[in-house]
C-alpha atoms as a PDB file:
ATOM      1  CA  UNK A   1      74.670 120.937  42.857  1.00  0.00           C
ATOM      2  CA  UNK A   2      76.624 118.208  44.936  1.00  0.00           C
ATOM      3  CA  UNK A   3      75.200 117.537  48.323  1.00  0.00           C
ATOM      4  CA  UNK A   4      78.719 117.703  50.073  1.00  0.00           C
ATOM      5  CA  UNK A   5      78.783 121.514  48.609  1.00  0.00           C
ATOM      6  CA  UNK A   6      75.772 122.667  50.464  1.00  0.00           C
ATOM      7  CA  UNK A   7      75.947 123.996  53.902  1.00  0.00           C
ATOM      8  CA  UNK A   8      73.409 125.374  56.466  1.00  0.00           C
ATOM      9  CA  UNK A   9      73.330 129.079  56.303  1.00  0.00           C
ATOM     10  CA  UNK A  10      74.325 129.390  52.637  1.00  0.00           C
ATOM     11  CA  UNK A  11      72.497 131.707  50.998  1.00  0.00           C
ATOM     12  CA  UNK A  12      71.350 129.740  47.519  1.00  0.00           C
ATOM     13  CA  UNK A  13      69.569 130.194  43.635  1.00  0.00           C
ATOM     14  CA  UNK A  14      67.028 127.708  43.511  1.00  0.00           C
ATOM     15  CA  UNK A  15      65.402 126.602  40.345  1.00  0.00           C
ATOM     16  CA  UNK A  16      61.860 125.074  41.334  1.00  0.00           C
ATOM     17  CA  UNK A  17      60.554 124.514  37.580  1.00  0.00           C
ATOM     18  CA  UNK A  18      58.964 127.492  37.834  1.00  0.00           C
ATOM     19  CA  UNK A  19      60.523 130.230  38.700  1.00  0.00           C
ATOM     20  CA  UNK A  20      64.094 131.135  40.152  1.00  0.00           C
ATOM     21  CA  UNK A  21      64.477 132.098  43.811  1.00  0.00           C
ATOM     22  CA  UNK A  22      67.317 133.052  46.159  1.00  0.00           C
ATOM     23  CA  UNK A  23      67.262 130.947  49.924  1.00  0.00           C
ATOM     24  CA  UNK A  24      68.533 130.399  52.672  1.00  0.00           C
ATOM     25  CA  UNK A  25      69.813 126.490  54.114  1.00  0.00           C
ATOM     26  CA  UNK A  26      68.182 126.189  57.320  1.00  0.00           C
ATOM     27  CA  UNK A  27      68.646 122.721  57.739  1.00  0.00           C
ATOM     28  CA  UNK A  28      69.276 119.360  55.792  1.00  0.00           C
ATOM     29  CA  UNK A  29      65.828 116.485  55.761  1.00  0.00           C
ATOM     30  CA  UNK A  30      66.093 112.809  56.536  1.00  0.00           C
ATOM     31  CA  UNK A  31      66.416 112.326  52.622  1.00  0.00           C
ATOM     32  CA  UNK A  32      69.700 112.186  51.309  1.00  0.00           C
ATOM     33  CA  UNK A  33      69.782 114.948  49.020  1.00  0.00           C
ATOM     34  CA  UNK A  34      67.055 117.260  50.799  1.00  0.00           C
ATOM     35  CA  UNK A  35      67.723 120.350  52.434  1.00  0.00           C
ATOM     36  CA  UNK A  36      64.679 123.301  54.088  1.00  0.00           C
ATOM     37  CA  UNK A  37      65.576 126.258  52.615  1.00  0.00           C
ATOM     38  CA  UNK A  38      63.669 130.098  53.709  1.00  0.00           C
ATOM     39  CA  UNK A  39      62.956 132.057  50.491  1.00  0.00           C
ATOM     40  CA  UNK A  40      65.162 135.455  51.200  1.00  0.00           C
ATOM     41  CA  UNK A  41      63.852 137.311  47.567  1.00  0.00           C
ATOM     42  CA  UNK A  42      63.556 140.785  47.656  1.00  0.00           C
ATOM     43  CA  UNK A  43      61.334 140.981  45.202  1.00  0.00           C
ATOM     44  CA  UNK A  44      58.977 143.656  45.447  1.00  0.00           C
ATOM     45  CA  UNK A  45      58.705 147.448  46.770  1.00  0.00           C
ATOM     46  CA  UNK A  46      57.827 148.434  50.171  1.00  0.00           C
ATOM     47  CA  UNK A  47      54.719 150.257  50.543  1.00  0.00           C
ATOM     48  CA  UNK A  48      53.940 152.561  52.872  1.00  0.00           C
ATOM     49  CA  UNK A  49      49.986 153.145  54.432  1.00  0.00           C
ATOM     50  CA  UNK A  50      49.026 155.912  56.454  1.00  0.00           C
ATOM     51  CA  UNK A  51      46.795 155.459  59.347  1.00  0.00           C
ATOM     52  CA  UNK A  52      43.991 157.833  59.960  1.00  0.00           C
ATOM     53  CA  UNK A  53      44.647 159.549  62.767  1.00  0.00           C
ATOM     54  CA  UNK A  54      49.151 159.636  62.365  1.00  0.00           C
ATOM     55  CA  UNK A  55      51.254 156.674  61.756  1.00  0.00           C
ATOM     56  CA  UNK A  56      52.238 154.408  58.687  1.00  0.00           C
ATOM     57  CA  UNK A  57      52.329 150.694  58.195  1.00  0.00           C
ATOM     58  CA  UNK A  58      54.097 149.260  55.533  1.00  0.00           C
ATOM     59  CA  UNK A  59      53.944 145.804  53.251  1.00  0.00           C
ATOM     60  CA  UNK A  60      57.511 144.159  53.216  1.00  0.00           C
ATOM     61  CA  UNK A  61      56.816 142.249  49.615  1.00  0.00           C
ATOM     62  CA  UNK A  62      54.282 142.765  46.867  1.00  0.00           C
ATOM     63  CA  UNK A  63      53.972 138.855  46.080  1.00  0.00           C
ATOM     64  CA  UNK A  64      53.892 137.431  49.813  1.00  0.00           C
ATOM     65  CA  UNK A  65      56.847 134.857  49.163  1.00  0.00           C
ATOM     66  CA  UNK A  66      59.110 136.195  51.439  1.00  0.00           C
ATOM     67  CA  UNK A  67      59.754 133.853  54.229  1.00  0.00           C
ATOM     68  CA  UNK A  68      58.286 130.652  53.342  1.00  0.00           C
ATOM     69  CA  UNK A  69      59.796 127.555  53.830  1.00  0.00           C
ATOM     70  CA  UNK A  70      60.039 124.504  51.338  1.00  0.00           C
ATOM     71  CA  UNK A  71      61.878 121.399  51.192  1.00  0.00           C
ATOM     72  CA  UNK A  72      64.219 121.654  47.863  1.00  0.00           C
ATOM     73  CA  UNK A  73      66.311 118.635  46.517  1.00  0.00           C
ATOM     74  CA  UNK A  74      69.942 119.423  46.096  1.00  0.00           C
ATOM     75  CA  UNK A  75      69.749 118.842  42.320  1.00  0.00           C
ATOM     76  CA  UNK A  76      67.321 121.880  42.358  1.00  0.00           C
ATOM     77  CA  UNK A  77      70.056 124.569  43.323  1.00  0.00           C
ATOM     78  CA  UNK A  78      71.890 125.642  41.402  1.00  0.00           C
ATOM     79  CA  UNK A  79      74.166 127.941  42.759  1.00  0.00           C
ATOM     80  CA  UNK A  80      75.808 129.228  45.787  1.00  0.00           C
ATOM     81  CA  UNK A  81      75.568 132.979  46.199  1.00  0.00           C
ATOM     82  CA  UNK A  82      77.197 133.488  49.420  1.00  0.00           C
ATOM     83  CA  UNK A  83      79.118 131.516  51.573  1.00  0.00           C
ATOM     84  CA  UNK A  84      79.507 131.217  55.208  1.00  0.00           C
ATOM     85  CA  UNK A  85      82.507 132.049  56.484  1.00  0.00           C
END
């Protein structure tokens, strides 16, 4: 994807060579062509505990992905899902 295309707060597909990943721009590096984008995937169930005694606690995402941040190159996204406005 061209740099000039990217925005912050775009939400973005990300191909890291391993495995495809939707984000969100949070800000662009010192590089020329690097951005920090927050890994947004809902990809897993929500699971619900109970607590001995009353009350339930859940898990947000099976695989523990969801909200890291990593520094992608621009040539590594490769497509815009939603734009801001």
């Amino acid at each position: 994807m061209r740099v000039n295309k990217i925005k912050i707060g775009q939400e973005v597909m990300v191909d890291d060579g391993v495995e495809i990943w939707r984000g969100k721009v949070l800000e662009k590096c010192a590089g020329r062509s690097c951005f920090q984008v927050k890994d947004i995937t809902p990809d897993g169930k929500e699971i619900w505990h109970e607590k001995k005694g009353g009350g339930l606690w859940k898990e947000k995402y099976v695989n523990g992905f969801f909200g890291e941040v990593s520094t992608v190159k621009a040539k590594q996204i490769i497509e815009i899902v939603k734009d801001i406005k």
